[in-house]
C-alpha atoms as a PDB file:
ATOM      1  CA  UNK A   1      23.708  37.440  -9.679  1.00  0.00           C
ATOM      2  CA  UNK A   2      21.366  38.513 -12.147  1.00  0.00           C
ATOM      3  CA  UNK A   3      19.260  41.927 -10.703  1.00  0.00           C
ATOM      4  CA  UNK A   4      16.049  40.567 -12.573  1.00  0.00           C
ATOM      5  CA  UNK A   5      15.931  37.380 -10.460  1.00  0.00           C
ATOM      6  CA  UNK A   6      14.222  37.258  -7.339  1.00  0.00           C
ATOM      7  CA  UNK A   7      14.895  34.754  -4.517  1.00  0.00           C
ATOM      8  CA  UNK A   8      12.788  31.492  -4.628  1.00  0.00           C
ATOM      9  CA  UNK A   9      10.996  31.080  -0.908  1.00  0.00           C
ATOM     10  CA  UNK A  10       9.238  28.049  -0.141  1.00  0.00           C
ATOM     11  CA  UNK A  11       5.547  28.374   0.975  1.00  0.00           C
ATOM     12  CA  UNK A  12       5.048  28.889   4.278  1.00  0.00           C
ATOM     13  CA  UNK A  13       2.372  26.086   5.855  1.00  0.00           C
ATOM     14  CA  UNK A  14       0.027  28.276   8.409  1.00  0.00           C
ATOM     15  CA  UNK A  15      -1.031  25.616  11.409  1.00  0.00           C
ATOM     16  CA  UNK A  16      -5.085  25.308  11.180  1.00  0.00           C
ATOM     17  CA  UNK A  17      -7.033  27.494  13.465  1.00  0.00           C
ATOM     18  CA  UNK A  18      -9.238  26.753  15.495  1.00  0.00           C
ATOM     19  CA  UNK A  19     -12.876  27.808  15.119  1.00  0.00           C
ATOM     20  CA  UNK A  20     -13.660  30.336  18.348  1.00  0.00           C
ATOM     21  CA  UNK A  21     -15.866  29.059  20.840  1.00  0.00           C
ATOM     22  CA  UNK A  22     -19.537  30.099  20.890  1.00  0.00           C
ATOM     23  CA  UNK A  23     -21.803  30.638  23.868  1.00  0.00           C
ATOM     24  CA  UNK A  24     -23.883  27.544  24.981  1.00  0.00           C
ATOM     25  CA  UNK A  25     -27.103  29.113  23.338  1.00  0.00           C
ATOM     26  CA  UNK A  26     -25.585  29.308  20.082  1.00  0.00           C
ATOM     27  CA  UNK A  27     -24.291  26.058  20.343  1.00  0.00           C
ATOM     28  CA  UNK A  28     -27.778  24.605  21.165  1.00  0.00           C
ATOM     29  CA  UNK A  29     -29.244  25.740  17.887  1.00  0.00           C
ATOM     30  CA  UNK A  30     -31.991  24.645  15.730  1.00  0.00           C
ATOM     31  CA  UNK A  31     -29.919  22.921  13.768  1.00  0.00           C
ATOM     32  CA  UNK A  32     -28.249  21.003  17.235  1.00  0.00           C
ATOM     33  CA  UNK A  33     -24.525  21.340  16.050  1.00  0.00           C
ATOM     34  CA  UNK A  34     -22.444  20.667  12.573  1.00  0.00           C
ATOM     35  CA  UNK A  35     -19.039  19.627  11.239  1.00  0.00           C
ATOM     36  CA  UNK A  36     -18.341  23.148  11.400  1.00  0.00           C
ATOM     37  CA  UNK A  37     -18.742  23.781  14.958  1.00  0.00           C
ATOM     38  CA  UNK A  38     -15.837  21.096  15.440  1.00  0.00           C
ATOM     39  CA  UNK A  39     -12.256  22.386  15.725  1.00  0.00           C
ATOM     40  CA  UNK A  40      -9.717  21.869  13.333  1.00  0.00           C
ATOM     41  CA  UNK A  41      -6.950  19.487  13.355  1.00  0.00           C
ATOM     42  CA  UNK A  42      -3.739  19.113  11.302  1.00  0.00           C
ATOM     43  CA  UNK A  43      -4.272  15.655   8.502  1.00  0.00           C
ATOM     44  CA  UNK A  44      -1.448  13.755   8.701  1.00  0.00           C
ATOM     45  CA  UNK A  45      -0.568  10.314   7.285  1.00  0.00           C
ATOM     46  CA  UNK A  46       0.475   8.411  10.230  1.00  0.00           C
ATOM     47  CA  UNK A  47      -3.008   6.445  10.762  1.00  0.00           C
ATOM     48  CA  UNK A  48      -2.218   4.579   7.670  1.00  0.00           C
ATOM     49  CA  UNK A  49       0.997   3.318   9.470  1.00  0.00           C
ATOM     50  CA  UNK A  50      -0.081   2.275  12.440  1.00  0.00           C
ATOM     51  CA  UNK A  51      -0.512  -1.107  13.046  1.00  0.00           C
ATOM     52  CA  UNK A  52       1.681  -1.969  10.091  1.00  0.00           C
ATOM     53  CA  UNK A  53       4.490  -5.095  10.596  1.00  0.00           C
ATOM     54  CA  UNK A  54       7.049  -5.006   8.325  1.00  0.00           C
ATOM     55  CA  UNK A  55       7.775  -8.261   6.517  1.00  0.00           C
ATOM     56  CA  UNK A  56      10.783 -10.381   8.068  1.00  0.00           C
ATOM     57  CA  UNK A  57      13.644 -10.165   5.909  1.00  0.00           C
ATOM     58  CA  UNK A  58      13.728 -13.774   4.735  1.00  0.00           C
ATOM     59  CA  UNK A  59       9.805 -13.422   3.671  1.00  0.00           C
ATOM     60  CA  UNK A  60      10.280 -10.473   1.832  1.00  0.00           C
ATOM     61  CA  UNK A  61      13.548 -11.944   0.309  1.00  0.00           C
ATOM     62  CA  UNK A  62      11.279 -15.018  -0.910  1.00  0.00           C
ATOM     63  CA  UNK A  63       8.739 -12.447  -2.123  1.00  0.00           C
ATOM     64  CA  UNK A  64      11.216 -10.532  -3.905  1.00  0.00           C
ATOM     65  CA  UNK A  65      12.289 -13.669  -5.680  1.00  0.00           C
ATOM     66  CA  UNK A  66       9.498 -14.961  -6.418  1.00  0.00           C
ATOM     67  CA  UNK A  67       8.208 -11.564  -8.042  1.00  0.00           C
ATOM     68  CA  UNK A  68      11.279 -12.025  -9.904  1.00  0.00           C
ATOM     69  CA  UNK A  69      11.161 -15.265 -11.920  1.00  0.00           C
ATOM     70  CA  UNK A  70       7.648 -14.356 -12.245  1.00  0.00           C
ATOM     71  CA  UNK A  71       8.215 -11.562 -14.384  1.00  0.00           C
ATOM     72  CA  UNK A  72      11.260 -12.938 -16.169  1.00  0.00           C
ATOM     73  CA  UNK A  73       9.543 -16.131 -17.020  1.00  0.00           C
ATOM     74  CA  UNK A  74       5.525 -15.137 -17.883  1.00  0.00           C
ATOM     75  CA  UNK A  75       6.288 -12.998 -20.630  1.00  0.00           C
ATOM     76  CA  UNK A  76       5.714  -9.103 -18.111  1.00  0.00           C
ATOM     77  CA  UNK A  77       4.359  -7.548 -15.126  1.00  0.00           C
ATOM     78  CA  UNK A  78       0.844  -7.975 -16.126  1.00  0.00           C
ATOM     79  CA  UNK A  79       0.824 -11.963 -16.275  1.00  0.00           C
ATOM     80  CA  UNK A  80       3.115 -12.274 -13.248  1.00  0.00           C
ATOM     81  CA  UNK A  81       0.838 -10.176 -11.030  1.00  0.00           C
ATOM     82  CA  UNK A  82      -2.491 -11.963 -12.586  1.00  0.00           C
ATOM     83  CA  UNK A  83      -0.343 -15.101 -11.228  1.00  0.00           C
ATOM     84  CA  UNK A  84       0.727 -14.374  -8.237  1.00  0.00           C
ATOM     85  CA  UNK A  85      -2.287 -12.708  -6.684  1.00  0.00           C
ATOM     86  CA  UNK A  86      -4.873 -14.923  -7.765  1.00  0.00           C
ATOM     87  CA  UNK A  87      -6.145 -18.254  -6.027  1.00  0.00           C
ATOM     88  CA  UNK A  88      -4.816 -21.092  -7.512  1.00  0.00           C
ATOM     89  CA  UNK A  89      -6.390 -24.301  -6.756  1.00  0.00           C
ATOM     90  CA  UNK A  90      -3.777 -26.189  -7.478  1.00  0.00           C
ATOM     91  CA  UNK A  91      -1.341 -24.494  -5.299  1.00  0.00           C
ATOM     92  CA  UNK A  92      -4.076 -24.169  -2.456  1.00  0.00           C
ATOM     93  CA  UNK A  93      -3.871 -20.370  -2.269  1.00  0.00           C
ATOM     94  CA  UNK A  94      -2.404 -17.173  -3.548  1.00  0.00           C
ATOM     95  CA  UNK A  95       0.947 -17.549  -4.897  1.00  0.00           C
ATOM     96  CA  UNK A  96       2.637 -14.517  -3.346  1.00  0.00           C
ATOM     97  CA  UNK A  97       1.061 -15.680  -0.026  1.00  0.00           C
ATOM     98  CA  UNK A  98       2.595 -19.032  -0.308  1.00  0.00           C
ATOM     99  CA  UNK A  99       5.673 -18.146  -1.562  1.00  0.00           C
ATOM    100  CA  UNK A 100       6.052 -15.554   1.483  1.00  0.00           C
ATOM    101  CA  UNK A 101       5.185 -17.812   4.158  1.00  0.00           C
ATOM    102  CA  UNK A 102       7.962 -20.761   3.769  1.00  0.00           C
ATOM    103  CA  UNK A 103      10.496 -21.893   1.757  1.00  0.00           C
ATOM    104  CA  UNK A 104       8.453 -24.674   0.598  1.00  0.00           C
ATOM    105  CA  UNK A 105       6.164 -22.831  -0.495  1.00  0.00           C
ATOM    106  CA  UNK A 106       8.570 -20.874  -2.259  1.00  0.00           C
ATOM    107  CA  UNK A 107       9.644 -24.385  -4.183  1.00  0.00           C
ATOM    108  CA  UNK A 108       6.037 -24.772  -5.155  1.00  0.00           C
ATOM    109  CA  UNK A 109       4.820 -21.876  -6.922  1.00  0.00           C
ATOM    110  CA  UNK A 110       8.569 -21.747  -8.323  1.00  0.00           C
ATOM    111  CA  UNK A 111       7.710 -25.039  -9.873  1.00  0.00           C
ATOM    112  CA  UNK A 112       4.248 -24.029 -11.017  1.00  0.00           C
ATOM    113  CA  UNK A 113       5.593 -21.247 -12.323  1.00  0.00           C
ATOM    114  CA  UNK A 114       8.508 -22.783 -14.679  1.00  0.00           C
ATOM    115  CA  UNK A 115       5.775 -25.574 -15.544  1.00  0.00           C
ATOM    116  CA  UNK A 116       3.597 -22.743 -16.910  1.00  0.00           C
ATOM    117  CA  UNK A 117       6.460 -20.984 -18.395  1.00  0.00           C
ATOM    118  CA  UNK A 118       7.352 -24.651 -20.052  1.00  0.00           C
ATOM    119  CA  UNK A 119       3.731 -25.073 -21.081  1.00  0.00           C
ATOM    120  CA  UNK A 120       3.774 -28.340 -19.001  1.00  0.00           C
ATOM    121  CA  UNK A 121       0.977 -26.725 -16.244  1.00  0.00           C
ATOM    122  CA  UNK A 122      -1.315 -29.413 -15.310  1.00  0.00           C
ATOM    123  CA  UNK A 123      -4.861 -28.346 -13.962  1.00  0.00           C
END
């Protein structure tokens, strides 16, 4: 081992304090209270989690497919999404959504999407 090279640590993460508590007159200032005067809590990422379902397996293998012959057959990404997560009258609804929620649904935007792809889309 090299005598120049110093061991790599990773940080250390210090748990947030807590502000001390003050006396009830100082906490009835002029100013009746602040942010400040709150303690401090950890931020963590779970409340973006929470009530989260994941998709059922057949859904998201319809919406995987679907995403799929979308971008193979619109000429990119930027088309397929433009497609797929817009309202289409025709269709009565998003794409995505509709392909998602059944399998005919599925068959339907599949079709609208090789008629496009064909240049046979009717309006």
């Amino acid at each position: 081992m090299n005598s120049r090279a110093k061991p790599v640590n990773p940080p250390v993460r210090k748990a947030p304090v807590a502000a001390p508590a003050k006396s009830a007159s100082a906490a009835a200032g002029a100013d009746g209270g602040s942010d400040a005067d709150a303690p401090v809590r950890a931020r963590t990422n779970n409340h973006f989690r929470k009530n989260r379902n994941p998709l059922a397996p057949a859904d998201a293998k319809r919406q995987g497919d679907i995403s799929q012959l979308a971008f193979l057959t619109m000429g990119g990404r930027d088309a397929a999404v433009e497609f797929l997560n817009s309202e289409n009258a025709a269709l009565g609804g998003r794409p995505l959504a509709l392909a998602t929620a059944s399998a005919e649904g599925f068959e339907q935007v599949a079709a609208a999407i090789r008629a496009i792809a064909s240049g046979t889309e009717t309006s």
